[in-house]
Structure formats: structure tokens, C-alpha cells
N, C-alpha and C. Protein backbone atom coordinates (compact mmCIF):
# COMPACT_ATOMS: atom_id res chain seq x y z
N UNK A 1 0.85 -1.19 0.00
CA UNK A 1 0.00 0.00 0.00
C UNK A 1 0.88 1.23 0.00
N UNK A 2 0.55 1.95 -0.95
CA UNK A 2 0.76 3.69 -0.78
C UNK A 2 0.69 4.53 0.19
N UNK A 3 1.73 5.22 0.81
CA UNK A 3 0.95 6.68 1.63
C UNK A 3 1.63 7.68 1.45
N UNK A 4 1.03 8.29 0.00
CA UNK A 4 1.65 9.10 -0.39
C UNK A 4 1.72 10.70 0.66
N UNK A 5 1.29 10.87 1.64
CA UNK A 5 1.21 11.83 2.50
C UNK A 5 2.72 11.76 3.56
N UNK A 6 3.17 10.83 3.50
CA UNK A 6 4.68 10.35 3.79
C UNK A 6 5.42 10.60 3.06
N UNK A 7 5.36 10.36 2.03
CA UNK A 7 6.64 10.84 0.95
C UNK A 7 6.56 12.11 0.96
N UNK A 8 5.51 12.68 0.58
CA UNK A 8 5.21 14.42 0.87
C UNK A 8 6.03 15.23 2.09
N UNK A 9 5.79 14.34 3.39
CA UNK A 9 6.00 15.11 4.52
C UNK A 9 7.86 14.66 4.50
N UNK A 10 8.22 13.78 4.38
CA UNK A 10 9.88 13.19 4.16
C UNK A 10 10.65 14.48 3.48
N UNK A 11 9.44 14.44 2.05
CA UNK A 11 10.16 15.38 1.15
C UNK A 11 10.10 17.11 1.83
N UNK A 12 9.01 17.37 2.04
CA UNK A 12 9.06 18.65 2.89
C UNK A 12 9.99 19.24 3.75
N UNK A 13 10.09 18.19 4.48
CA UNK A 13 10.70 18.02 5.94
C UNK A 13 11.74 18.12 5.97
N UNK A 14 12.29 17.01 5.14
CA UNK A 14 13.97 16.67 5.19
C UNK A 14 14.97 16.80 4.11
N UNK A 15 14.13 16.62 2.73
CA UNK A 15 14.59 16.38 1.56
C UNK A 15 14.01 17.43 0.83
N UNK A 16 14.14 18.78 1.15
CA UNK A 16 13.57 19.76 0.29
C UNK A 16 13.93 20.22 -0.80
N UNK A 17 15.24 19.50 -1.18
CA UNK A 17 15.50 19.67 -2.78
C UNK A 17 15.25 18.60 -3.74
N UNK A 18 14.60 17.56 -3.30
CA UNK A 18 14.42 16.37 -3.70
C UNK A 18 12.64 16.25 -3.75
N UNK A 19 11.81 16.17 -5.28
CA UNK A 19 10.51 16.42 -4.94
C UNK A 19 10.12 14.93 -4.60
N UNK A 20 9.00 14.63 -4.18
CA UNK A 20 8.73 13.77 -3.40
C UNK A 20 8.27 12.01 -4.43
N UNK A 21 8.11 12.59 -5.47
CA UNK A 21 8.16 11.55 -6.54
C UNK A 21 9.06 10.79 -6.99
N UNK A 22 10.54 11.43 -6.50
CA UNK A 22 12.16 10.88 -6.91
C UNK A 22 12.55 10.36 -5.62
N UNK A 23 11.61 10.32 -3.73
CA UNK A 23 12.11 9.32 -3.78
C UNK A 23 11.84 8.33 -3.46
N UNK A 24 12.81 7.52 -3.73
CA UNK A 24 12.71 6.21 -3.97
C UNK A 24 12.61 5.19 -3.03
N UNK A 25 11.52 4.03 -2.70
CA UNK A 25 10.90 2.86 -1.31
C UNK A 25 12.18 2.66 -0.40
N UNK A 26 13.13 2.23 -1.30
CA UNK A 26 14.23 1.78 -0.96
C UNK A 26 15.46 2.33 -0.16
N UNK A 27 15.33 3.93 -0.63
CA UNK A 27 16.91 5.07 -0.39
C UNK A 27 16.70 5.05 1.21
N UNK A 28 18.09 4.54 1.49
CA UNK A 28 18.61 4.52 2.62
C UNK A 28 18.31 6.25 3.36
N UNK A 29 16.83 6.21 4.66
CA UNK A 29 16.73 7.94 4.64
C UNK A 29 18.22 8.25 5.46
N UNK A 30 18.63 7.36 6.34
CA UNK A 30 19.42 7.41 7.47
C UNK A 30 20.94 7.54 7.17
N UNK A 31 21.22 6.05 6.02
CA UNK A 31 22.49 6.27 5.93
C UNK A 31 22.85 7.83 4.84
N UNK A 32 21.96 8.29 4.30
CA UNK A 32 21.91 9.39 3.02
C UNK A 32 22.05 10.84 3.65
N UNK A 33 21.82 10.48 5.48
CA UNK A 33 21.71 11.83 6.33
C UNK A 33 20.41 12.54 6.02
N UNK A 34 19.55 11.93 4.92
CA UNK A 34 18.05 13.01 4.70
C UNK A 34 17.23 12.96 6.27
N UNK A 35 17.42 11.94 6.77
CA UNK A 35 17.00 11.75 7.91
C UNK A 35 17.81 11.08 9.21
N UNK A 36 17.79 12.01 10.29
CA UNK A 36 18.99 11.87 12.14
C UNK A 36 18.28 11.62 12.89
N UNK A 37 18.80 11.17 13.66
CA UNK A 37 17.90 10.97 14.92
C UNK A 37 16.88 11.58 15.59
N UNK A 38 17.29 13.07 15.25
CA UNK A 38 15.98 14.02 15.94
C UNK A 38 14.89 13.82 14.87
N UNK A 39 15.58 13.39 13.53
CA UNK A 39 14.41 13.25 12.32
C UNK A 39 13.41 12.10 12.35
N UNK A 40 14.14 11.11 13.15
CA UNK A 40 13.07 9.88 13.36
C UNK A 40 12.13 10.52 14.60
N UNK A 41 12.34 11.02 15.11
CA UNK A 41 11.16 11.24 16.37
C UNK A 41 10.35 12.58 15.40
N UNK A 42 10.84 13.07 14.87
CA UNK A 42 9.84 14.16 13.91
C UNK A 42 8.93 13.31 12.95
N UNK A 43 9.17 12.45 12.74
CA UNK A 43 8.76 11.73 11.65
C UNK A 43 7.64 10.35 12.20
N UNK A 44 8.28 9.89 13.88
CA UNK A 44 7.15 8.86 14.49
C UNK A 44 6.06 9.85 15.02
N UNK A 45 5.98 11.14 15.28
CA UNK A 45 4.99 11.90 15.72
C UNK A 45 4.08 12.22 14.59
N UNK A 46 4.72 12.53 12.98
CA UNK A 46 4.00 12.53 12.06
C UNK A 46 3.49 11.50 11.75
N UNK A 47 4.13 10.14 11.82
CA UNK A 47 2.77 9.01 11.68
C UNK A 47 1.72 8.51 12.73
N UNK A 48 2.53 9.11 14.14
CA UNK A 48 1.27 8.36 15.41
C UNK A 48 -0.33 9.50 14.52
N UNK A 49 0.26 11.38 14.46
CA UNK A 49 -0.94 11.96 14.44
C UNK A 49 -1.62 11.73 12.69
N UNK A 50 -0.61 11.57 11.35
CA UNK A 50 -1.53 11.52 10.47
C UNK A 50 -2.08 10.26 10.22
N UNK A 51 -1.91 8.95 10.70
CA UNK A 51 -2.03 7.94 10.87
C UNK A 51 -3.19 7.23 12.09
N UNK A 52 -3.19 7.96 12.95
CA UNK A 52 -3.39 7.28 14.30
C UNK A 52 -3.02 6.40 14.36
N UNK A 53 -1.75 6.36 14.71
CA UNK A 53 -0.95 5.13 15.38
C UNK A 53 -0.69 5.40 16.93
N UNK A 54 -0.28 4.17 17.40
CA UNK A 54 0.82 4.43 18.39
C UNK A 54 1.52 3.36 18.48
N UNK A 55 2.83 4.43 18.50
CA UNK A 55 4.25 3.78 18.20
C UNK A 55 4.85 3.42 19.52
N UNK A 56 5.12 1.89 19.89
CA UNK A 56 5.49 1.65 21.00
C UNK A 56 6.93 1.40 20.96
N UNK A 57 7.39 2.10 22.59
CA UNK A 57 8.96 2.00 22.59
C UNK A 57 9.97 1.04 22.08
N UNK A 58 9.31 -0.25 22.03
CA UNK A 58 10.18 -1.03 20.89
C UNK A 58 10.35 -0.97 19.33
N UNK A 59 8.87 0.08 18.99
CA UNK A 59 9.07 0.97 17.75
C UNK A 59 9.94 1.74 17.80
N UNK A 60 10.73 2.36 18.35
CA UNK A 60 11.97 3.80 18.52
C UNK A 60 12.78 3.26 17.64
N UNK A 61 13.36 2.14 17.80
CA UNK A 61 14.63 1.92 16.54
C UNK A 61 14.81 2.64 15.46
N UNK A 62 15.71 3.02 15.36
CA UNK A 62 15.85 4.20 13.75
C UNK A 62 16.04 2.98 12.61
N UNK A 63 16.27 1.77 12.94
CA UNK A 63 16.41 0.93 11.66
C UNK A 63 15.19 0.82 11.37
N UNK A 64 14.04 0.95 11.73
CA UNK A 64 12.31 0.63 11.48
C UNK A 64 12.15 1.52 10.70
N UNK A 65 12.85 2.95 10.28
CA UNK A 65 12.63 3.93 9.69
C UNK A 65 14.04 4.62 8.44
N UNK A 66 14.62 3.23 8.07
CA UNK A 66 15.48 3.15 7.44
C UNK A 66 15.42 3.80 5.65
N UNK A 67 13.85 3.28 5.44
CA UNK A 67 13.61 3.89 3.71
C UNK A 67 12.27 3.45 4.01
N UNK A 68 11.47 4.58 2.74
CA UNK A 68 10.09 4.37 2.84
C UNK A 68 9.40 3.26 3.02
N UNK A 69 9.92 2.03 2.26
CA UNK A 69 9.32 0.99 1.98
C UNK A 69 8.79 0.43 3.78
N UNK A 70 10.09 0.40 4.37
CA UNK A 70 9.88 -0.10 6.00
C UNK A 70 9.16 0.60 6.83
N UNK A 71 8.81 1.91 6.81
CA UNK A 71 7.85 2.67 7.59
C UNK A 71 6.03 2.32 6.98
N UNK A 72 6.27 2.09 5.24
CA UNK A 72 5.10 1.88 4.66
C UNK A 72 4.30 0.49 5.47
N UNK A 73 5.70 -0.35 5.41
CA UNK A 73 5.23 -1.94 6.05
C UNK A 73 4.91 -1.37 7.83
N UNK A 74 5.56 -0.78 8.52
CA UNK A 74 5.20 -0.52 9.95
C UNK A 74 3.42 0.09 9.99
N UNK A 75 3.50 1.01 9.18
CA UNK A 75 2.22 1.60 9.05
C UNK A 75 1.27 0.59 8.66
N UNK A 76 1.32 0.13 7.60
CA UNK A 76 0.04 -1.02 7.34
C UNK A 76 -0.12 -2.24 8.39
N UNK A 77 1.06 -2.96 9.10
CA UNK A 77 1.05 -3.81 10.03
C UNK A 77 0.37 -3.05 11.28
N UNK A 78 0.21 -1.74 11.51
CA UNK A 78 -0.14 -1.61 12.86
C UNK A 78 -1.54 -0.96 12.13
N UNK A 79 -1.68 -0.71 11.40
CA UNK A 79 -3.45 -0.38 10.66
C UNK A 79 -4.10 -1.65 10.60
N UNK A 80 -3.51 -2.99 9.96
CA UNK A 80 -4.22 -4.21 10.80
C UNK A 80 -4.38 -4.71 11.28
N UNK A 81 -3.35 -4.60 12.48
CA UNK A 81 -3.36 -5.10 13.92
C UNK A 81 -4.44 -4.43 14.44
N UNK A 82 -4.87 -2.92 14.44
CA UNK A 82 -6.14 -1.86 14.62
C UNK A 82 -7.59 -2.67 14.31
N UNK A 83 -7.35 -3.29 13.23
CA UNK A 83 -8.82 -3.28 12.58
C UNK A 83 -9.24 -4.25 12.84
């Protein structure tokens, strides 16, 4: 599944010379520096509120938030664990 409101906010946020269509499931956000440590807690607050999630402390790992593709899979796994 898609959430394209993630790539949007990534690209906004972190990657503001990079429009949000170039990037790519895969690009390392962490090792690339688009995204630090203070960027993963900017970024689990943007999915607990546009999402309604909640991200539990064994969610904190910055590897869970490594490239889109793995936050896409966190997000849909805890939307059907929800439902």
C-alpha cells in the first residue's frame, strides 16, 4: 500500500530539494543523512498523528525507519493489527 502523504511530509521536511516523486521505497533515509535521529522522532509523531498510530517503545529503533518501503510496512502492520 501507498501513503503518499509520507513521501510528501519526508520530502518537505527533510529532503527539500528532492521532490517527493524521486524518492525512492528503498533510499537509505538514514544512511543518506536526509534523515537523524531528531528526524526519526519528527517523523514517528508525524505518523502516530496523520495515521493514528501508536508507536510503541520497541518501535523507537531508527532501523524501522530506514527507507520508505519499512515505515510503509510498519504503518500497514499496525493499521491491521487496529482493525
Amino acid at each position: 500500500m501507498s501513503y503518499p502523504a509520507l513521501r510528501s511530509f519526508i520530502s518537505a521536511e527533510f529532503a527539500i530539494d528532492v521532490p517527493a516523486h524521486q524518492l525512492t521505497d528503498d533510499l537509505d533515509l538514514i544512511d543518506t543523512g536526509i534523515v537523524d535521529s531528531l528526524g526519526v522522532l519528527k517523523l514517528i509523531a508525524f505518523l502516530e498523528g496523520e495515521y493514528d498510530l501508536v508507536i510503541t517503545p520497541d518501535e523507537l529503533d531508527a532501523d524501522l525507519y530506514r527507507s520508505i518501503s519499512q515505515i510503509e510496512a510498519l504503518i500497514s502492520s499496525k493499521q491491521m493489527a487496529a482493525a
